[in-house]
N, C-alpha and C. Protein backbone atom coordinates (compact mmCIF):
# COMPACT_ATOMS: atom_id res chain seq x y z
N UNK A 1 1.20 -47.25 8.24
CA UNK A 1 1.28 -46.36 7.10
C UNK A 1 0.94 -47.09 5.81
N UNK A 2 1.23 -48.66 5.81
CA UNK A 2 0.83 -49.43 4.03
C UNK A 2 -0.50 -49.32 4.34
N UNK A 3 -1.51 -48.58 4.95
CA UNK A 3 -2.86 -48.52 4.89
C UNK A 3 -3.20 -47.11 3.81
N UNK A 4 -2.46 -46.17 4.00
CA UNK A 4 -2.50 -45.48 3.82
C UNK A 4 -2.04 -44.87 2.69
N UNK A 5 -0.60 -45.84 2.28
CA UNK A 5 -0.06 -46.23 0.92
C UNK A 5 -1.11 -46.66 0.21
N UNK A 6 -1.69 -47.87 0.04
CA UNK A 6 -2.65 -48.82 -0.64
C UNK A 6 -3.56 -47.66 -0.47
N UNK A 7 -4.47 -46.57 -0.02
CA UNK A 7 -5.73 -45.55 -0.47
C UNK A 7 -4.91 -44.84 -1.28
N UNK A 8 -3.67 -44.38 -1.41
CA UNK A 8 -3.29 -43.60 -2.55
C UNK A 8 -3.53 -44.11 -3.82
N UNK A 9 -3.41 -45.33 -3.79
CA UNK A 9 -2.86 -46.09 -5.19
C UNK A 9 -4.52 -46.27 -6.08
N UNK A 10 -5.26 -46.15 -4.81
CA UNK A 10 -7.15 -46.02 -5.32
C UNK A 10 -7.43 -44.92 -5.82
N UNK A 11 -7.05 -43.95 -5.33
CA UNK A 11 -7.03 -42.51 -5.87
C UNK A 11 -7.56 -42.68 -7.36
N UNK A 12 -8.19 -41.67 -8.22
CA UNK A 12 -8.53 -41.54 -9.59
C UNK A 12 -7.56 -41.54 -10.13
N UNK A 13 -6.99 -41.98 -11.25
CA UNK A 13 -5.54 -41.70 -11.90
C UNK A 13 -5.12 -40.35 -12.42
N UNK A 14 -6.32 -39.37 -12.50
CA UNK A 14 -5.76 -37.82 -12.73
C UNK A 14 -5.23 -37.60 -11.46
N UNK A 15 -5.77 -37.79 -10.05
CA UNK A 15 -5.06 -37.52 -8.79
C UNK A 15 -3.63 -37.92 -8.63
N UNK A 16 -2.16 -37.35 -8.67
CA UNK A 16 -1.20 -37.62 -8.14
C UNK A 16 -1.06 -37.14 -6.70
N UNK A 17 -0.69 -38.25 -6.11
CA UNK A 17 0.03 -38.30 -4.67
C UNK A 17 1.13 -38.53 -4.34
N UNK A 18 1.92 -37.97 -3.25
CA UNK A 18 2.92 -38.65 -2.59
C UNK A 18 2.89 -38.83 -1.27
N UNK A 19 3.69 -39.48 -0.60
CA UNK A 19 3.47 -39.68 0.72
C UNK A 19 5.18 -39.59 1.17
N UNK A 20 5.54 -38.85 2.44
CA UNK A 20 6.81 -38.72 2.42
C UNK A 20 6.75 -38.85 4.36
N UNK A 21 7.53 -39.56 4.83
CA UNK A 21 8.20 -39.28 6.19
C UNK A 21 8.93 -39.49 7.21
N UNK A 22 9.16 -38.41 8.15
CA UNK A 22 10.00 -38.48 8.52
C UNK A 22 10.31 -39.16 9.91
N UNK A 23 10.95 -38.69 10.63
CA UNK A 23 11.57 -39.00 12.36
C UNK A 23 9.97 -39.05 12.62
N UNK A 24 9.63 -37.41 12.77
CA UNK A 24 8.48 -37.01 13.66
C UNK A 24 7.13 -36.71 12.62
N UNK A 25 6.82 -36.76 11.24
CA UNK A 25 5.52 -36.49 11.06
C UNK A 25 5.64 -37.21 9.47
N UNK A 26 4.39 -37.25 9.16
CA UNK A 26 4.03 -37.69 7.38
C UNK A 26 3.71 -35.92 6.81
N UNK A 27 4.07 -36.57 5.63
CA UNK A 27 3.66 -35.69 4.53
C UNK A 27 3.04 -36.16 3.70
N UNK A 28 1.72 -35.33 3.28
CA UNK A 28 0.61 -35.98 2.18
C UNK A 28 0.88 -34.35 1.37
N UNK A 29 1.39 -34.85 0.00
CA UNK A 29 1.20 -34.05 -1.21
C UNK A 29 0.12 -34.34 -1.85
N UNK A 30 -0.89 -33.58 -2.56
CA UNK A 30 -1.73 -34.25 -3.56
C UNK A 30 -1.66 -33.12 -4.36
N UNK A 31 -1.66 -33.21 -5.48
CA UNK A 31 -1.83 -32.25 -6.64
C UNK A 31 -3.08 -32.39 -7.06
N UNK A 32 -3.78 -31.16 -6.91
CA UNK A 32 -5.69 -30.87 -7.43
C UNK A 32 -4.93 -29.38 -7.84
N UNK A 33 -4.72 -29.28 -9.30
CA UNK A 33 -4.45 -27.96 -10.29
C UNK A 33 -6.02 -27.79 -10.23
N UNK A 34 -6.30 -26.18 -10.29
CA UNK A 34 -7.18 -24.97 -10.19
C UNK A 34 -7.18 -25.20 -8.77
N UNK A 35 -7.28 -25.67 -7.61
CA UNK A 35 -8.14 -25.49 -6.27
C UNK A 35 -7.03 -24.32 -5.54
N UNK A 36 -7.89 -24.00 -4.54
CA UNK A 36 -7.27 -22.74 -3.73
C UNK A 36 -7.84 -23.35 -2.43
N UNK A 37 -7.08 -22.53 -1.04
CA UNK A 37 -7.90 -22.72 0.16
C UNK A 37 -8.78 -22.49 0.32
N UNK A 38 -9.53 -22.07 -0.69
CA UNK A 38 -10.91 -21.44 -0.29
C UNK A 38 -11.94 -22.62 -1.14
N UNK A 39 -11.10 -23.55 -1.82
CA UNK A 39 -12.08 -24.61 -2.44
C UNK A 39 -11.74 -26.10 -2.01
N UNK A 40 -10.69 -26.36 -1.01
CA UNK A 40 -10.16 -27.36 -0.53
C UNK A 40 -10.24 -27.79 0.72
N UNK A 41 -11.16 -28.78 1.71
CA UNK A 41 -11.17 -28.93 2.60
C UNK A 41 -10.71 -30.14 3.10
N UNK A 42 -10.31 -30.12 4.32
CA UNK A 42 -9.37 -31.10 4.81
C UNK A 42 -9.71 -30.80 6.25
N UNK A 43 -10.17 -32.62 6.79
CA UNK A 43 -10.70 -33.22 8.32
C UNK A 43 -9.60 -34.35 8.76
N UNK A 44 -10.00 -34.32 9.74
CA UNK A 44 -9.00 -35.70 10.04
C UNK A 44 -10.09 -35.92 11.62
N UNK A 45 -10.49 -37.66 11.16
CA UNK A 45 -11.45 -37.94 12.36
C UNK A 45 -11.41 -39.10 12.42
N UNK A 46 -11.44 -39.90 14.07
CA UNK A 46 -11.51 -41.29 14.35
C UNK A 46 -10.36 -42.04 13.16
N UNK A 47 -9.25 -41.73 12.83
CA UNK A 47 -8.17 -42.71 12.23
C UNK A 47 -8.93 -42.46 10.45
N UNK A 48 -9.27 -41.03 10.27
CA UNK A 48 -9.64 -40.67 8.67
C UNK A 48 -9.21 -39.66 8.38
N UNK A 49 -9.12 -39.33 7.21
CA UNK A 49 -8.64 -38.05 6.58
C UNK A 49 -9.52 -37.84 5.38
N UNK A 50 -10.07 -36.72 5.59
CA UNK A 50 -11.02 -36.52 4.54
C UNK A 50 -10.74 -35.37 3.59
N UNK A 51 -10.54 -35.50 2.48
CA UNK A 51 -10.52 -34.42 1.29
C UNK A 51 -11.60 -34.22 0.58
N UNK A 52 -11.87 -33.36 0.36
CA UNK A 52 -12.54 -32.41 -0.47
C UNK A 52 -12.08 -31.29 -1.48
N UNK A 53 -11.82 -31.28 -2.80
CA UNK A 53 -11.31 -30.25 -3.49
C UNK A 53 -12.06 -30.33 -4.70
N UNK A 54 -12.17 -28.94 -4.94
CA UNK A 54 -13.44 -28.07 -6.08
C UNK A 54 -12.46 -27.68 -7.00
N UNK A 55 -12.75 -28.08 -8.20
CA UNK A 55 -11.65 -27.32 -9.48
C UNK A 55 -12.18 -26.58 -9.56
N UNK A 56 -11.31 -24.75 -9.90
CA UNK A 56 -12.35 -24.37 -10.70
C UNK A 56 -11.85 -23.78 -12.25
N UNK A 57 -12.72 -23.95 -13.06
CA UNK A 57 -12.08 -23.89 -14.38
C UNK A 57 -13.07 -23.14 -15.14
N UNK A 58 -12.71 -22.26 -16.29
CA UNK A 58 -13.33 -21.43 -16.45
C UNK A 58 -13.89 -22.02 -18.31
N UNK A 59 -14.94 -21.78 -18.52
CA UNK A 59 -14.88 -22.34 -20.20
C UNK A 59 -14.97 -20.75 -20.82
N UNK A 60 -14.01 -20.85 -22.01
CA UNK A 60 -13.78 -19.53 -22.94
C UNK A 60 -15.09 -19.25 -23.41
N UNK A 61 -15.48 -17.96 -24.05
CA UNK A 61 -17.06 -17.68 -24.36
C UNK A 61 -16.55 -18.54 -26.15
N UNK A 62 -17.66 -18.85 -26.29
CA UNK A 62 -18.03 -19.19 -27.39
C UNK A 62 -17.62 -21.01 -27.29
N UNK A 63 -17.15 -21.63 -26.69
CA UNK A 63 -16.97 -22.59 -26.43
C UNK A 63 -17.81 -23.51 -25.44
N UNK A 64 -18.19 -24.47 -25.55
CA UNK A 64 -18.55 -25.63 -24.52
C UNK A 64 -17.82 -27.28 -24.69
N UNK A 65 -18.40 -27.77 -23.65
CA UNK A 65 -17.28 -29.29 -23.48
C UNK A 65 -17.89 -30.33 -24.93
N UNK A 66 -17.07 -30.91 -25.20
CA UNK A 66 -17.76 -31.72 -26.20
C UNK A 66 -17.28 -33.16 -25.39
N UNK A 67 -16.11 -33.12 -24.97
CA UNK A 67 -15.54 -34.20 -23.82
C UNK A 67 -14.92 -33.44 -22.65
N UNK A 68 -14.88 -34.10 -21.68
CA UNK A 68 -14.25 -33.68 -20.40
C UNK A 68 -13.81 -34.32 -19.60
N UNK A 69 -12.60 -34.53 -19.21
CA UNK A 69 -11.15 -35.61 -19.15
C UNK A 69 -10.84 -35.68 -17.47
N UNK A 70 -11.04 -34.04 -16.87
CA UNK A 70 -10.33 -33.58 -15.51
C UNK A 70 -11.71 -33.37 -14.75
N UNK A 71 -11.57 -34.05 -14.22
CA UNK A 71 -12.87 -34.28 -12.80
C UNK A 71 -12.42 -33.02 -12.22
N UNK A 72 -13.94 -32.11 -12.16
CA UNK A 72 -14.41 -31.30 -11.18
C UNK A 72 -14.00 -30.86 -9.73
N UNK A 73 -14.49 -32.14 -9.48
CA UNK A 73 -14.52 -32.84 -7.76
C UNK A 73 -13.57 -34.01 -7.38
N UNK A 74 -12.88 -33.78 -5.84
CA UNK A 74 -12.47 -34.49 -5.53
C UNK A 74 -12.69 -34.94 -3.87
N UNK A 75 -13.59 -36.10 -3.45
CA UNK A 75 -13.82 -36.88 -2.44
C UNK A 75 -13.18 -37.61 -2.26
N UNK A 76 -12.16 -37.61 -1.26
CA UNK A 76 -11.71 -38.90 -1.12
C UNK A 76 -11.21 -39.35 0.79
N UNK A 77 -11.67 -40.26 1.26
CA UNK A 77 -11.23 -40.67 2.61
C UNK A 77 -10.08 -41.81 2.54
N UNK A 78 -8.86 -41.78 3.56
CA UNK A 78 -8.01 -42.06 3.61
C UNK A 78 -7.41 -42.36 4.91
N UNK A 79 -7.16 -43.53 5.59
CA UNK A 79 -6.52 -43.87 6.61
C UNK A 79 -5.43 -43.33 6.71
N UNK A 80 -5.93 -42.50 8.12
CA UNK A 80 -4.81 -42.26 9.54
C UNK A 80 -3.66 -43.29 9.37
N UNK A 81 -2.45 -42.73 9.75
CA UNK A 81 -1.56 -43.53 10.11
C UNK A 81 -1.65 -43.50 11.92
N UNK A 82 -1.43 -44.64 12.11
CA UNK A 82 -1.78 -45.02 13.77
C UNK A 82 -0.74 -44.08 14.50
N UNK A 83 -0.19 -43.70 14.47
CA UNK A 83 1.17 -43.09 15.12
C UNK A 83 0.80 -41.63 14.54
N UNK A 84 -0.09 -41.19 13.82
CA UNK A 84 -0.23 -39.93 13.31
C UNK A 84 -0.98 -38.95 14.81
N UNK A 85 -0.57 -37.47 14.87
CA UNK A 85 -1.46 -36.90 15.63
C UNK A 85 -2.17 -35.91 14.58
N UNK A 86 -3.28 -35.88 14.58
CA UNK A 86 -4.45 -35.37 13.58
C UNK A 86 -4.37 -34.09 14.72
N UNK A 87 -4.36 -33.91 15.79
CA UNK A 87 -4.77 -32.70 16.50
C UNK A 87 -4.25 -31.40 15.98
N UNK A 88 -2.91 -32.27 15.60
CA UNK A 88 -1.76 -31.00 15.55
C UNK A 88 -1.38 -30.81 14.01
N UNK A 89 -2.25 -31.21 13.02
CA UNK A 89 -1.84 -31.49 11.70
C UNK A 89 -2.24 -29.76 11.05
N UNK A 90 -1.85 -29.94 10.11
CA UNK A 90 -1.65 -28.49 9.61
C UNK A 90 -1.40 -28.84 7.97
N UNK A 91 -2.65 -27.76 7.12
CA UNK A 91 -2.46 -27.87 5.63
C UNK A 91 -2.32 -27.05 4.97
N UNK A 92 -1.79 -26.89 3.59
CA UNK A 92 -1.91 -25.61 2.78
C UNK A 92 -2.06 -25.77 1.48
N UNK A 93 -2.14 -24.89 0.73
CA UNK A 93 -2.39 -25.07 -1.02
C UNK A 93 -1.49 -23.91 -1.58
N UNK A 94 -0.44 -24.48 -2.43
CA UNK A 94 0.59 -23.45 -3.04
C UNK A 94 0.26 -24.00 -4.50
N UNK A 95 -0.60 -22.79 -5.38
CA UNK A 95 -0.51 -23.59 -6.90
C UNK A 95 -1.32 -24.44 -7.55
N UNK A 96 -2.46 -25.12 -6.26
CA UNK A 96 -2.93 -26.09 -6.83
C UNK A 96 -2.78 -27.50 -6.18
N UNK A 97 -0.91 -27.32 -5.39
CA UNK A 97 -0.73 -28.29 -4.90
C UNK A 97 -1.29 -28.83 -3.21
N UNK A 98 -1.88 -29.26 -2.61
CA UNK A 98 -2.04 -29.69 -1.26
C UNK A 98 -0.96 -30.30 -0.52
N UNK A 99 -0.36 -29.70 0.65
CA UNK A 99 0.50 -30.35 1.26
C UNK A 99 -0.26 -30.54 3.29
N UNK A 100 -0.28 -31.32 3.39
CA UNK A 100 -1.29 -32.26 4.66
C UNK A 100 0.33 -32.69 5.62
N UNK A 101 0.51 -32.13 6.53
CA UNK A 101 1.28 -32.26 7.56
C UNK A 101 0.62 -33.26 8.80
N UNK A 102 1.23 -34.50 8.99
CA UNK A 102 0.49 -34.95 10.71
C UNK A 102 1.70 -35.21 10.87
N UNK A 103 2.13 -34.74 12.52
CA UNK A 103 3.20 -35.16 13.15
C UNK A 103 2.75 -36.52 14.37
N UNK A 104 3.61 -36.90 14.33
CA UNK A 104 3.44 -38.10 14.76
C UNK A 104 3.11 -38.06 16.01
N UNK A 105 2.28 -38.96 17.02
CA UNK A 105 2.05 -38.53 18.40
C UNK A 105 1.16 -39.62 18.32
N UNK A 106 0.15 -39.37 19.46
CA UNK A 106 -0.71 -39.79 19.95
C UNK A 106 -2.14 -39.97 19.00
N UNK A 107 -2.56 -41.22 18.81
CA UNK A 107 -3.91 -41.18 17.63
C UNK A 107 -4.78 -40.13 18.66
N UNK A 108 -5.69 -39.44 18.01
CA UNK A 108 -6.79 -38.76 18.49
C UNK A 108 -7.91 -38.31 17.47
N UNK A 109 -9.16 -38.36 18.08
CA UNK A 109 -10.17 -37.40 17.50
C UNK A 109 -9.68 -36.15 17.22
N UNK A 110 -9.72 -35.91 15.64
CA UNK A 110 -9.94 -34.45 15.27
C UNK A 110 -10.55 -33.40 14.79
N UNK A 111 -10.29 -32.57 14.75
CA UNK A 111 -11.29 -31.34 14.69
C UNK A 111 -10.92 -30.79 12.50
N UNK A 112 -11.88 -29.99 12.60
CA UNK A 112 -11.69 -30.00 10.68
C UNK A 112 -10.10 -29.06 10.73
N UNK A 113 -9.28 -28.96 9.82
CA UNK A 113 -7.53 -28.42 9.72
C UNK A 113 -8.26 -27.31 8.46
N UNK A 114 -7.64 -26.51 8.89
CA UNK A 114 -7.44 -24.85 8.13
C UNK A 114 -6.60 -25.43 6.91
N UNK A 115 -7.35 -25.03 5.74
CA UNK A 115 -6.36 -24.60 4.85
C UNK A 115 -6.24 -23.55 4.13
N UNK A 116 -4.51 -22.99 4.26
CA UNK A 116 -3.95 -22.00 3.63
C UNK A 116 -3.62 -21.72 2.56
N UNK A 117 -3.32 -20.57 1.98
CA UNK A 117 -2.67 -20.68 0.52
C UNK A 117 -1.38 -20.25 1.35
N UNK A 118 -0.38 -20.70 0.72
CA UNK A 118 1.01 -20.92 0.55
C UNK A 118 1.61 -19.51 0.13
């Protein structure tokens, strides 16, 4: 799991994370404010976890950026915890926030994880 600690801490500094767990599974929080399930994707393959999240933000009429602070886009890959099962992992988006469930099991190849809104 300090593999997986140490990719958080790389993260962009607008990205907050946590990492929480338990007996039987991890918890990956990430906070990406504007994204929905429909702009947030989440894989888990060969001992990776892959994110993808689309802000979306709207500019008021009569206005444009003169600076712009909050990244768009978010790419980021992140080591499996070895004891993680990716098969059975399960995600959602309440708010903005991402919450990434792997229960612990057997490492395996996985397939791309559904995400929900909350």
């Amino acid at each position: 799991m300090s593999a997986l600690r140490d990719a958080l801490r790389d993260l962009p500094e607008a990205v907050f994370a946590d990492l929480l767990e338990s007996e039987d599974a991890y918890l990956l929080v990430v906070d990406l404010p504007g994204t929905t399930a429909e702009t947030v994707d989440v894989s888990v393959t060969a001992g990776e976890i892959q994110v993808e999240a689309l802000r979306e933000k709207e500019v008021p009429e009569g206005f444009s950026y003169e600076s712009e602070q909050r990244s768009l886009f978010l790419d980021a890959d992140l080591p499996v915890p070895g004891d993680a099962n990716g098969q059975e992992a399960s995600a959602s988006v309440d708010r903005g926030v991402l919450e990434l469930r792997l229960p612990k099991g057997d490492e395996e190849t996985v397939t791309t994880i559904a995400v929900e809104d909350a």
